[in-house]
Protein backbone atom coordinates (compact mmCIF):
# COMPACT_ATOMS: atom_id res chain seq x y z
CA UNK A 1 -69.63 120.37 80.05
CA UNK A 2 -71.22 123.66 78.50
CA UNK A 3 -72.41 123.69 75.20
CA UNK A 4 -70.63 121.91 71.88
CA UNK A 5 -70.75 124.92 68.80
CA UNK A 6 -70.89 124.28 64.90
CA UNK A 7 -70.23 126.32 62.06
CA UNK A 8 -69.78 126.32 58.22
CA UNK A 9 -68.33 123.68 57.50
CA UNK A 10 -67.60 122.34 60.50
CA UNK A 11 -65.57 123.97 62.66
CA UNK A 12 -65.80 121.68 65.88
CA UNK A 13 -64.24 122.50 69.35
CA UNK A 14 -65.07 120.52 72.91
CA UNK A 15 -65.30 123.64 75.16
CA UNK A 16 -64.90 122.88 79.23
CA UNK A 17 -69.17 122.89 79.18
CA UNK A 18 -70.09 122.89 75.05
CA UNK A 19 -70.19 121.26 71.92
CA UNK A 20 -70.09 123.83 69.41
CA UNK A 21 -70.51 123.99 65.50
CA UNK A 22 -70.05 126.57 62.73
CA UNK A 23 -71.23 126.53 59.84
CA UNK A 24 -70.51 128.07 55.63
CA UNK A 25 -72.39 127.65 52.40
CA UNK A 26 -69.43 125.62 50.98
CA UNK A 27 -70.39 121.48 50.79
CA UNK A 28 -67.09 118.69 50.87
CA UNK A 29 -67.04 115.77 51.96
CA UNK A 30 -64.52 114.36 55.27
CA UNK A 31 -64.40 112.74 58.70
CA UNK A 32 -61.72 114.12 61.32
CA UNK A 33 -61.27 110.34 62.71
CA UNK A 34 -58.57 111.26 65.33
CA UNK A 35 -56.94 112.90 67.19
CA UNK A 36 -55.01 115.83 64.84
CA UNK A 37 -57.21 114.67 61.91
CA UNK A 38 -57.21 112.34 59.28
CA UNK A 39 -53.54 113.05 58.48
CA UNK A 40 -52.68 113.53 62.08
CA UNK A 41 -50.58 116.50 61.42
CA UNK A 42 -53.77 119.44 62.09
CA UNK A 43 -54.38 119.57 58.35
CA UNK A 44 -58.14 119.19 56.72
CA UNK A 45 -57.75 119.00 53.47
CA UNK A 46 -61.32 119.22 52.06
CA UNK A 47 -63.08 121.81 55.13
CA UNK A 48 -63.75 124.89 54.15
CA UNK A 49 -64.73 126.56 57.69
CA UNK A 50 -65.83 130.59 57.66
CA UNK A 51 -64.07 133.23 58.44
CA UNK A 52 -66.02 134.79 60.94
CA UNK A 53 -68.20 133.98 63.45
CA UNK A 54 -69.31 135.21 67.53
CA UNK A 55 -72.60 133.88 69.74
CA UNK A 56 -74.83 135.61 66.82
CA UNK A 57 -73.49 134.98 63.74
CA UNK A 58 -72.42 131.73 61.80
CA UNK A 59 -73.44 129.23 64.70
CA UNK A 60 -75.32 126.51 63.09
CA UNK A 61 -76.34 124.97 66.67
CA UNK A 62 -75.04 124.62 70.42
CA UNK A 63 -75.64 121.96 72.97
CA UNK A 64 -74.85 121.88 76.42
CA UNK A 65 -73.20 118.80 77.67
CA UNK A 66 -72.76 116.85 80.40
CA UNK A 67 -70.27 116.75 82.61
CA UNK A 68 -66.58 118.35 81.43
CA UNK A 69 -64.15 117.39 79.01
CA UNK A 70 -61.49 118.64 77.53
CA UNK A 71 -60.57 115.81 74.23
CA UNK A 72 -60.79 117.11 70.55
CA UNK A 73 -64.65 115.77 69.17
CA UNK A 74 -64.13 113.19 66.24
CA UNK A 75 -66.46 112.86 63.08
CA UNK A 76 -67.44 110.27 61.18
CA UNK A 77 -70.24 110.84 58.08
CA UNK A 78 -73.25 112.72 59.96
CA UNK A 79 -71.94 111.71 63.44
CA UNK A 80 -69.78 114.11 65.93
CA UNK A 81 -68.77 111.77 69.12
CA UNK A 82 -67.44 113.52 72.31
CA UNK A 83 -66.23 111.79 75.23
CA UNK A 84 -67.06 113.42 78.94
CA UNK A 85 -66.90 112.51 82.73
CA UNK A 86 -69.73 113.74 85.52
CA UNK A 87 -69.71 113.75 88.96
CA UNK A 88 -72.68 111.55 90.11
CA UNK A 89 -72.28 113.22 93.23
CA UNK A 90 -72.80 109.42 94.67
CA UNK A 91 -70.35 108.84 97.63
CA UNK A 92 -68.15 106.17 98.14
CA UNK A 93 -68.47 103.34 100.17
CA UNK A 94 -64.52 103.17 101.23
CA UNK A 95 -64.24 99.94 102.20
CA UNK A 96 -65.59 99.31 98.40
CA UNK A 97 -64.43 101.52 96.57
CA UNK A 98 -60.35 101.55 97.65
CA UNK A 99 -59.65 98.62 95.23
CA UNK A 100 -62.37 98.32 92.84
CA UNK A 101 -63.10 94.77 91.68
CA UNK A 102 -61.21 93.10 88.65
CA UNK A 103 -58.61 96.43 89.10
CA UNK A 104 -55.48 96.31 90.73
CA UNK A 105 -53.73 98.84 93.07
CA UNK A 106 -52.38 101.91 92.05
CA UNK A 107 -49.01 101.34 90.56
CA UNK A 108 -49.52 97.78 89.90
CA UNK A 109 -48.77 96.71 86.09
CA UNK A 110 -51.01 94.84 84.39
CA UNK A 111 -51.48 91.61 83.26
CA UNK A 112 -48.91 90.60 81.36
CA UNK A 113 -46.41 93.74 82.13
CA UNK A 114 -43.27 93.94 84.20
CA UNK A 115 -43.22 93.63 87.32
CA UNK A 116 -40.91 94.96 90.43
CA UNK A 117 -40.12 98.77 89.39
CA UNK A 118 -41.73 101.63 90.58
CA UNK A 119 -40.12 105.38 91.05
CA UNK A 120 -40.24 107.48 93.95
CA UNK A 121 -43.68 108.45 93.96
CA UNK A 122 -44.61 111.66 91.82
CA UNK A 123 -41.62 113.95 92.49
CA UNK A 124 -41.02 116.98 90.45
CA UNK A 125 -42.69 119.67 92.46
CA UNK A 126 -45.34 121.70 91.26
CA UNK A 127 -48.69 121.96 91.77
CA UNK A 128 -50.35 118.56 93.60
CA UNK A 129 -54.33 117.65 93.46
CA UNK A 130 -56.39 115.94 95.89
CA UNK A 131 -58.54 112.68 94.63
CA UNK A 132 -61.92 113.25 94.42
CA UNK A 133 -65.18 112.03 97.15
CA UNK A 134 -67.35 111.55 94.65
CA UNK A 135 -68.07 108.74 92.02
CA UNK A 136 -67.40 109.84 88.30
CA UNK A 137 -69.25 108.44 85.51
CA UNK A 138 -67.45 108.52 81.96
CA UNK A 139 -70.03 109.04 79.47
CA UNK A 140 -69.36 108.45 75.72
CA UNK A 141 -71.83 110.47 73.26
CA UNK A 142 -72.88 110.67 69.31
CA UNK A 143 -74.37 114.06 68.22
CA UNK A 144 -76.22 114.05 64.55
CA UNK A 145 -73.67 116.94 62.92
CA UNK A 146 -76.51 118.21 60.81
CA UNK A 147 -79.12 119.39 63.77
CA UNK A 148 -77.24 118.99 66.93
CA UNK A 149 -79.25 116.52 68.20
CA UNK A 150 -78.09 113.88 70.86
CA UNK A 151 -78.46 110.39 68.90
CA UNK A 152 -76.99 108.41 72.11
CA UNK A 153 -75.39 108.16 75.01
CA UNK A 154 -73.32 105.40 76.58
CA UNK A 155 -72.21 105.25 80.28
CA UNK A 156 -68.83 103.38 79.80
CA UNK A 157 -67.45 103.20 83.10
CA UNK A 158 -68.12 104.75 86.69
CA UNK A 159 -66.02 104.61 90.03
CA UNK A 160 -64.37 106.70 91.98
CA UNK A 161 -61.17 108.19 90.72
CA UNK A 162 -57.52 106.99 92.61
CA UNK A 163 -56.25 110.46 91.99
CA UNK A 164 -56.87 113.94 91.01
CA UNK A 165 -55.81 115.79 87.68
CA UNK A 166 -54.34 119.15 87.27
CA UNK A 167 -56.83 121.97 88.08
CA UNK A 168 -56.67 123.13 83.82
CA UNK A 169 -58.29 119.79 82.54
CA UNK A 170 -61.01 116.72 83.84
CA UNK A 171 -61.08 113.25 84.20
CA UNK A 172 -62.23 113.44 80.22
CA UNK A 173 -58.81 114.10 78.52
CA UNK A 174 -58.51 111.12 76.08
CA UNK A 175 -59.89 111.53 72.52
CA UNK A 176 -61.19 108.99 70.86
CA UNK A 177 -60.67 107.50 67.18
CA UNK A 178 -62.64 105.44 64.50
CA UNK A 179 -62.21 103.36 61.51
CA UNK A 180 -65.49 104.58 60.14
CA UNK A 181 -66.47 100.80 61.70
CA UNK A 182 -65.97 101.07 65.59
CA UNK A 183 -65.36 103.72 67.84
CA UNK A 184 -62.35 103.45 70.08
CA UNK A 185 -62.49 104.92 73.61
CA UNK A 186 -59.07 104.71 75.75
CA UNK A 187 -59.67 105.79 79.41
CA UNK A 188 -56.50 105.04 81.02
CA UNK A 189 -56.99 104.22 84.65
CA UNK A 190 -60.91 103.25 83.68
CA UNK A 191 -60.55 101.01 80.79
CA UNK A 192 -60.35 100.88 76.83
CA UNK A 193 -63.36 100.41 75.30
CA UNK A 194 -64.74 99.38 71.62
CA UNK A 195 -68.27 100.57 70.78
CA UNK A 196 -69.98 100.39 67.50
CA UNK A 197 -70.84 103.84 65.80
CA UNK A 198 -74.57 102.98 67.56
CA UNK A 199 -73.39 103.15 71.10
CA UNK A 200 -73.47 99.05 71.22
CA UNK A 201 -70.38 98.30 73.67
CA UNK A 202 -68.77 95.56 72.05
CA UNK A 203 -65.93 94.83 73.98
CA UNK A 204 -63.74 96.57 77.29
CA UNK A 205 -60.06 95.50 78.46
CA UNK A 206 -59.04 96.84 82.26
CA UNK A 207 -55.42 98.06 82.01
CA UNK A 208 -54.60 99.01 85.46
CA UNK A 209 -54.29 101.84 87.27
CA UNK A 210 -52.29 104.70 86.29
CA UNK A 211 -50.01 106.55 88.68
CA UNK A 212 -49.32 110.43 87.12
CA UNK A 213 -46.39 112.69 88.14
CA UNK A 214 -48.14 114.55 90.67
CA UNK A 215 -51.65 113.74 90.37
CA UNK A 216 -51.87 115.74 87.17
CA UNK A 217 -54.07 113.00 85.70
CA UNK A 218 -54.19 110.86 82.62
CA UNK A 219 -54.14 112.04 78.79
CA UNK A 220 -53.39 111.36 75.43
CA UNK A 221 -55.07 109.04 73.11
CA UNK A 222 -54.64 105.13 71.65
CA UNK A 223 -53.64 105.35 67.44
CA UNK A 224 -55.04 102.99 65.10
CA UNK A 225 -54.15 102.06 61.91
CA UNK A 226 -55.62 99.06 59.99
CA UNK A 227 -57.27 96.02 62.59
CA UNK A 228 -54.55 97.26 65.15
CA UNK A 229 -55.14 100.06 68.08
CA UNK A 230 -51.91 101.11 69.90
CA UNK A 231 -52.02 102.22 73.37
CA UNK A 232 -49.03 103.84 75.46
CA UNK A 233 -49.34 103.79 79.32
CA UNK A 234 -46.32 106.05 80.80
CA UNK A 235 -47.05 106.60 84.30
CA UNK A 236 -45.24 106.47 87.20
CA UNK A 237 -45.11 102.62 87.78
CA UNK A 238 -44.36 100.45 84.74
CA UNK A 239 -44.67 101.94 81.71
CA UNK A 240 -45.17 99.33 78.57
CA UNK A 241 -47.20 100.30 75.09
CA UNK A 242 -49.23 97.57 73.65
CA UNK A 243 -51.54 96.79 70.27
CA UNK A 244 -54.99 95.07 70.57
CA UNK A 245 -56.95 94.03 67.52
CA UNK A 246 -59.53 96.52 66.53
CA UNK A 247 -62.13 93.30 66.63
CA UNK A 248 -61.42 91.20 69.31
CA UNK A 249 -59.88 93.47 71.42
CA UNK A 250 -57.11 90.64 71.62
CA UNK A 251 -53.79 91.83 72.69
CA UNK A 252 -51.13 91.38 69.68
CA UNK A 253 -48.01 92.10 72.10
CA UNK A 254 -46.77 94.57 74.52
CA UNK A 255 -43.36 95.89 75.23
CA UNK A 256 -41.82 97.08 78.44
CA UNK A 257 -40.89 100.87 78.57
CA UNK A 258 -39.26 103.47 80.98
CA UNK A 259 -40.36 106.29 81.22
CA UNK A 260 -41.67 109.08 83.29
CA UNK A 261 -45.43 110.42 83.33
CA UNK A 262 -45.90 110.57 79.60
CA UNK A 263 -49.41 112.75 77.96
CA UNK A 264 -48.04 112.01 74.02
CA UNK A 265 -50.47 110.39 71.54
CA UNK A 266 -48.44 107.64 69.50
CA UNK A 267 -48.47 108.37 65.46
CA UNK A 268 -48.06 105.74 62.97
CA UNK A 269 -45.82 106.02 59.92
CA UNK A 270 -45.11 103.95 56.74
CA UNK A 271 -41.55 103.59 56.41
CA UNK A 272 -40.61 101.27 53.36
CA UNK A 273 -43.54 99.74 53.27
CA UNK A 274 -43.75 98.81 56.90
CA UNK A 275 -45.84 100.13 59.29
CA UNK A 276 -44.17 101.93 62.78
CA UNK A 277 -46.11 103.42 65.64
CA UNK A 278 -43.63 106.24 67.28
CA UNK A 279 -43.91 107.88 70.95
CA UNK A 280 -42.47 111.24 72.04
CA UNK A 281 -41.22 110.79 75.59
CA UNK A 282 -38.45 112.65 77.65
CA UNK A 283 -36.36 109.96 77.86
CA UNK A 284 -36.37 108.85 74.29
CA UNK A 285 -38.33 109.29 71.23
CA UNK A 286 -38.89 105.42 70.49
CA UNK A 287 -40.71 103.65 67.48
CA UNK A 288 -41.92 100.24 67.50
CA UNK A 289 -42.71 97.99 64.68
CA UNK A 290 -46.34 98.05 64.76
CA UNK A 291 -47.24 94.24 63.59
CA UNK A 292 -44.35 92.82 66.19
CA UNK A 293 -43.66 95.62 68.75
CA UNK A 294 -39.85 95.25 68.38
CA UNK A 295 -38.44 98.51 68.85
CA UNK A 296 -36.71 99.86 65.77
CA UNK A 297 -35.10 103.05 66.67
CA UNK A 298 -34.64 105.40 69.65
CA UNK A 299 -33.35 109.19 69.76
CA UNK A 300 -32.85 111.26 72.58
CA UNK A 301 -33.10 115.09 73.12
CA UNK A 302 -36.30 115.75 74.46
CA UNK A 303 -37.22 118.04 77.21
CA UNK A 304 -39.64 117.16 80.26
CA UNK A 305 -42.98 116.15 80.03
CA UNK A 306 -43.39 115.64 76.39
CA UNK A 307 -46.74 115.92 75.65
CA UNK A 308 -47.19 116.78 71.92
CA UNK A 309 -47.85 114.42 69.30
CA UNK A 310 -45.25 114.03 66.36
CA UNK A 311 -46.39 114.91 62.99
CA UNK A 312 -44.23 113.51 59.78
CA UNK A 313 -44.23 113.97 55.75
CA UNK A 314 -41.73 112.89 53.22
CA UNK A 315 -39.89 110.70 55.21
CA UNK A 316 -39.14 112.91 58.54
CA UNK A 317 -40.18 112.88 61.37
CA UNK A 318 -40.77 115.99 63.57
CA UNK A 319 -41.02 115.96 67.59
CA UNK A 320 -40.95 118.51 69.60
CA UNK A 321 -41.44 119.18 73.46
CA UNK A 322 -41.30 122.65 75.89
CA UNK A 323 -41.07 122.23 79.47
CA UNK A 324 -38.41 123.85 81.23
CA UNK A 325 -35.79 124.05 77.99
CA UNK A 326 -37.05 123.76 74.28
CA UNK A 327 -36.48 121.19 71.62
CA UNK A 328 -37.31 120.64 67.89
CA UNK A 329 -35.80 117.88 66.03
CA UNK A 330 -36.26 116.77 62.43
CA UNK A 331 -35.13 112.72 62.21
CA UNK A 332 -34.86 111.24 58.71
CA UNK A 333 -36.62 107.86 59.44
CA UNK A 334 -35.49 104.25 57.73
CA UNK A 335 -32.66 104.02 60.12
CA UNK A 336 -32.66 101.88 63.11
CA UNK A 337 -30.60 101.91 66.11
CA UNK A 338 -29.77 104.65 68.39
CA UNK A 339 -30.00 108.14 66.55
CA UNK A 340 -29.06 110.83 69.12
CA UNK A 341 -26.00 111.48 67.62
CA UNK A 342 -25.78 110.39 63.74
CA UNK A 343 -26.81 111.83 60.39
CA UNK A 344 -30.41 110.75 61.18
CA UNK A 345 -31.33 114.05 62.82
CA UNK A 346 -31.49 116.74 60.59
CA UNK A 347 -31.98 119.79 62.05
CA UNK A 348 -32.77 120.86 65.35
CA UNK A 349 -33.90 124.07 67.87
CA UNK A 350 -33.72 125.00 70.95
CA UNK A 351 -36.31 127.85 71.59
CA UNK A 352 -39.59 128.86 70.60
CA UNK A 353 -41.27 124.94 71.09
CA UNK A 354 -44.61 123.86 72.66
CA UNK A 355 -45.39 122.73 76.11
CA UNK A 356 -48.62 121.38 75.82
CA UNK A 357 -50.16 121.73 71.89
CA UNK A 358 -49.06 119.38 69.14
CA UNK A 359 -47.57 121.10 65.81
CA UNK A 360 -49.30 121.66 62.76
CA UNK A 361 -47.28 120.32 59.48
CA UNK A 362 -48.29 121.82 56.14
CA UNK A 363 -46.72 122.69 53.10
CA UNK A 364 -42.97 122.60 54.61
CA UNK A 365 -44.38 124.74 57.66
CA UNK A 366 -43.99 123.75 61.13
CA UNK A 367 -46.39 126.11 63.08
CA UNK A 368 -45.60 126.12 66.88
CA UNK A 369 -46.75 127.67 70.00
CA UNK A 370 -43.89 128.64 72.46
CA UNK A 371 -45.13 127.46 76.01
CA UNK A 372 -48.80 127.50 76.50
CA UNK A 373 -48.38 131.13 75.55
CA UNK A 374 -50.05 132.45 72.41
CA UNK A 375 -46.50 133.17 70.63
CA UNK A 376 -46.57 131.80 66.92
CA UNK A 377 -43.47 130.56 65.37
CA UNK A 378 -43.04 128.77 61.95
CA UNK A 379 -40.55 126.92 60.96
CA UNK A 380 -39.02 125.66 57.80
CA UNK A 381 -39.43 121.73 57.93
CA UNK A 382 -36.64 121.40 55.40
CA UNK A 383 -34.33 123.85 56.91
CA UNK A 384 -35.28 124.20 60.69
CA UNK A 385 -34.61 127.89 59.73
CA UNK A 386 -37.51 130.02 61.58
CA UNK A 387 -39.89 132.00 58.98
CA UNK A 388 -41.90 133.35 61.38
CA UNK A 389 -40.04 133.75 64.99
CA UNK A 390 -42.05 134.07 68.02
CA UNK A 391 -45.14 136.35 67.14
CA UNK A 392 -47.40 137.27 69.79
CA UNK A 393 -51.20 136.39 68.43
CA UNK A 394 -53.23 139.22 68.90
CA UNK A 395 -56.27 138.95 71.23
CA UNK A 396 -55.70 135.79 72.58
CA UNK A 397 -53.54 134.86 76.10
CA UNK A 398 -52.88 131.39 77.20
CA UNK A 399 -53.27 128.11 74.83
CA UNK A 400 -53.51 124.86 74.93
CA UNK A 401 -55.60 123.72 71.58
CA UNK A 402 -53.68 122.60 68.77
CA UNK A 403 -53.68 124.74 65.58
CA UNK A 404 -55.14 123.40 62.50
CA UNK A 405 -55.07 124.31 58.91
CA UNK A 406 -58.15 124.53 56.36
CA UNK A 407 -58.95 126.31 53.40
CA UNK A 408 -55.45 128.28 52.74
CA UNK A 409 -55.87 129.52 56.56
CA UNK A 410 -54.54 128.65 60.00
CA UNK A 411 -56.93 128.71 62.73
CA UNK A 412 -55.63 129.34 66.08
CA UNK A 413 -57.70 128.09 69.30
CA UNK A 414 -57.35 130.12 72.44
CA UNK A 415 -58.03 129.14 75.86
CA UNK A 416 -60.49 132.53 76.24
CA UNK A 417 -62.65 131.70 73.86
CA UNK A 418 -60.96 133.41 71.08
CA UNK A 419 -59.87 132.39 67.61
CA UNK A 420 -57.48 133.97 65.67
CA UNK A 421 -57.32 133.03 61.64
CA UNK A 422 -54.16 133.81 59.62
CA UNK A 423 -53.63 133.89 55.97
CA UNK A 424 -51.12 130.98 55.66
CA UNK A 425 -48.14 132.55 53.87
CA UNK A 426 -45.00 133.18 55.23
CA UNK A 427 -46.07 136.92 56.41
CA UNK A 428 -47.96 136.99 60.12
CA UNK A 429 -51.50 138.18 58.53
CA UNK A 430 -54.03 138.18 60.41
CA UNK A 431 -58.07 137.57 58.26
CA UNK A 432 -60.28 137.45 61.35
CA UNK A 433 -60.23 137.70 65.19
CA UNK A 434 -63.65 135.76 66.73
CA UNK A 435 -64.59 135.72 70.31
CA UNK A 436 -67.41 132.85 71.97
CA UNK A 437 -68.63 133.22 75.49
CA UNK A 438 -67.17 129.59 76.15
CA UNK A 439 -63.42 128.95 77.40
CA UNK A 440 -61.81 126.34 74.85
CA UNK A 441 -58.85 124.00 75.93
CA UNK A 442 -59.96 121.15 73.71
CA UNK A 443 -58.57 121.17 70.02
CA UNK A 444 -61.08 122.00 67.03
CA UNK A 445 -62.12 119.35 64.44
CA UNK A 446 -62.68 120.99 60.56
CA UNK A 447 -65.11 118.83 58.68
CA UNK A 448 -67.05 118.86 55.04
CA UNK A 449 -69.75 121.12 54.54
């Protein structure tokens, strides 16, 4: 992994090889605790990140990192943490290494899940990958925010991989999330692990092995909220999601699912008082109550493979998917049942939707990319009705870095090492255009001052 860059505030983004911060003269307090930030929807409410900035101007420090990664950094107080895997360039012993101790085979669910189902293989086409000849290790890492300095690093698993991943992304692609207390570290296929915020590893749990659609590899991230982590595992032998507690590590209950290869990060919502954890899928869009894991409500309408995260405010949800077909769909939660088809769903469209980035909710706007292709539309999340349709972002190409929103701007991420930052208002104005030397497919993380 290449450096990490800060600047003013703290503009954070994981390159392939950096950690990188920016940095302004504004001070605020915040933490970015997960994935999509501390109101999972992209917003930071208290950053104030510059305008401007290139290699010479406005970076605070860089550090070059180990291994690659592509999962958004997290903050907490003065700490950034970053998550990365390295080749050890160690090979295997086979004989050893084809069913690694305490792990079952690929495909096998585990303990505790159901049992007997399995798909044909990966299917779908498309680009394959070949697993790897060399151990990985999966490195975990704090970074003061201040100076850039490394204040630890933690080696949290290390084996060879059972599969590949998709040439755009690593064996790194999980982000992880804090309660300011512990730090939370889902791996998939190599483990979940707790670690307190000074690189103490205070407890693992071995999941199983992940199968993906076509050796693309493993992503998304667990959700907490409270003393209860939720982790989905959609793969291509039995699918289930499951909550631990945040402590123990304990595991509450778990719930059978089918689905195919699923990359979506759950998101937890208060509806009346009661906490659900929802999951965009292709099948379904399903939520869960969070402190029994009954499901609660399902709607269809999704396309394949899809991998962003809803966001929700006042009530509605909003989930959205773009592989081969589009779809955006507003639900009006507090209903339970199937949904598809009833009042529940608000609005929806058909074109202009992400494939790979999560949406950015603020203010009534829905800002979406359409593909991986830097084409910005905004929608109205009352309406549905398009306020900005399908503007091509000047200066960047190809995306996969969710947009976020600070300081009466939206910055957009591209994967050439280019941001773009627009005047949020309903006109496409464009403030700055800023170019680094890295290539960026991680999201960015706005934080304080």
């Amino acid at each position: 992994m290449d450096p990490i860059c800060l600047m003013k505030p703290f503009l954070l983004t994981a390159a392939a090889s950096s950690l990188l911060a920016l940095t302004a003269s504004a001070a605020s307090s915040g933490n970015w605790p997960q994935w999509r930030g501390p109101l999972a929807n992209g917003q930071a409410t208290d950053a104030t990140p510059p305008l401007t900035w290139s290699e010479t101007q406005n970076v605070k420090w860089k550090l070059k990192l180990p291994g690659y990664g592509t999962s958004t950094p997290i903050l907490w107080g003065d700490q950034v943490f970053v998550v990365t895997a390295e080749s050890t360039g160690k090979k295997p012993d086979v004989a050893k290494e084809s069913a690694p101790p305490n792990r079952p085979p690929a495909g096998t669910p585990p303990e505790g899940g159901a049992g007997g189902r399995r798909r044909g293989g990966p299917g779908g086409g498309g680009m394959r990958t070949e697993a790897p000849d060399a151990i990985q290790r999966w490195i975990v890492m704090s970074v003061d925010r201040n100076s850039g300095k490394e204040l630890w690093r933690r080696v949290v698993a290390e084996v060879l991989p059972h599969e590949g991943h998709h040439r755009d992304h690593g064996y790194a692609s999980f982000s992880p999330v804090t309660d300011g207390k512990r730090l939370y570290v889902l791996l998939g296929s190599r483990g979940l692990h707790c670690l307190d915020l000074k690189g103490t590893v205070l407890w693992s749990k071995d999941l199983g092995r992940m199968q993906t659609r076509n050796g693309f590899g493993e992503g998304g991230s667990a959700a907490i909220h409270g003393d209860t982590l939720v982790v989905n595992w959609d793969h291509e032998g039995d699918d289930f999601i499951a909550a631990f507690d945040t402590q123990t590590g304990k595991e509450r209950w778990r719930q059978k699912r089918d689905e195919a290869t699923g990359w979506s990060t759950p998101l937890v919502v208060e509806v009346g008082g009661k906490a659900q954890v929802v999951v965009n899928a292709t099948g379904k869009i399903r939520a869960y109550d969070l402190s029994a894991g009954t499901e609660i409500w399902s709607c269809s309408g999704m396309t394949a493979n899809a991998i962003p995260t809803p966001v929700s405010a006042n009530g509605v949800l909003y989930a959205t998917s773009g592989y081969r077909g589009s779809s955006l769909m507003a639900i009006r939660l507090g209903q339970s049942g199937d949904l598809s088809d009833g009042d529940s769903v608000l609005w929806r469209q058909a074109k202009n939707t992400p494939y790979v980035p999560s949406p950015l909710l603020v203010e009534d706007r829905l800002y979406l990319y359409s593909g991986n292709n830097a084409m910005l539309s905004v929608f109205d999340a009352k309406s549905g009705n398009p306020v900005i349709e399908a503007e091509r972002v000047p200066g960047m190409n190809g995306v996969y870095a969710s947009p976020i929103s600070a300081a009466g701007r939206v910055y957009l991420v591209g994967r050439d090492g280019v941001t773009v930052v627009l005047k949020r208002t309903d006109q496409f104005e464009v403030l700055a255009t800023n170019r680094l030397d890295d290539e960026f497919d991680a999201s960015p993380a706005a934080v304080g001052g």
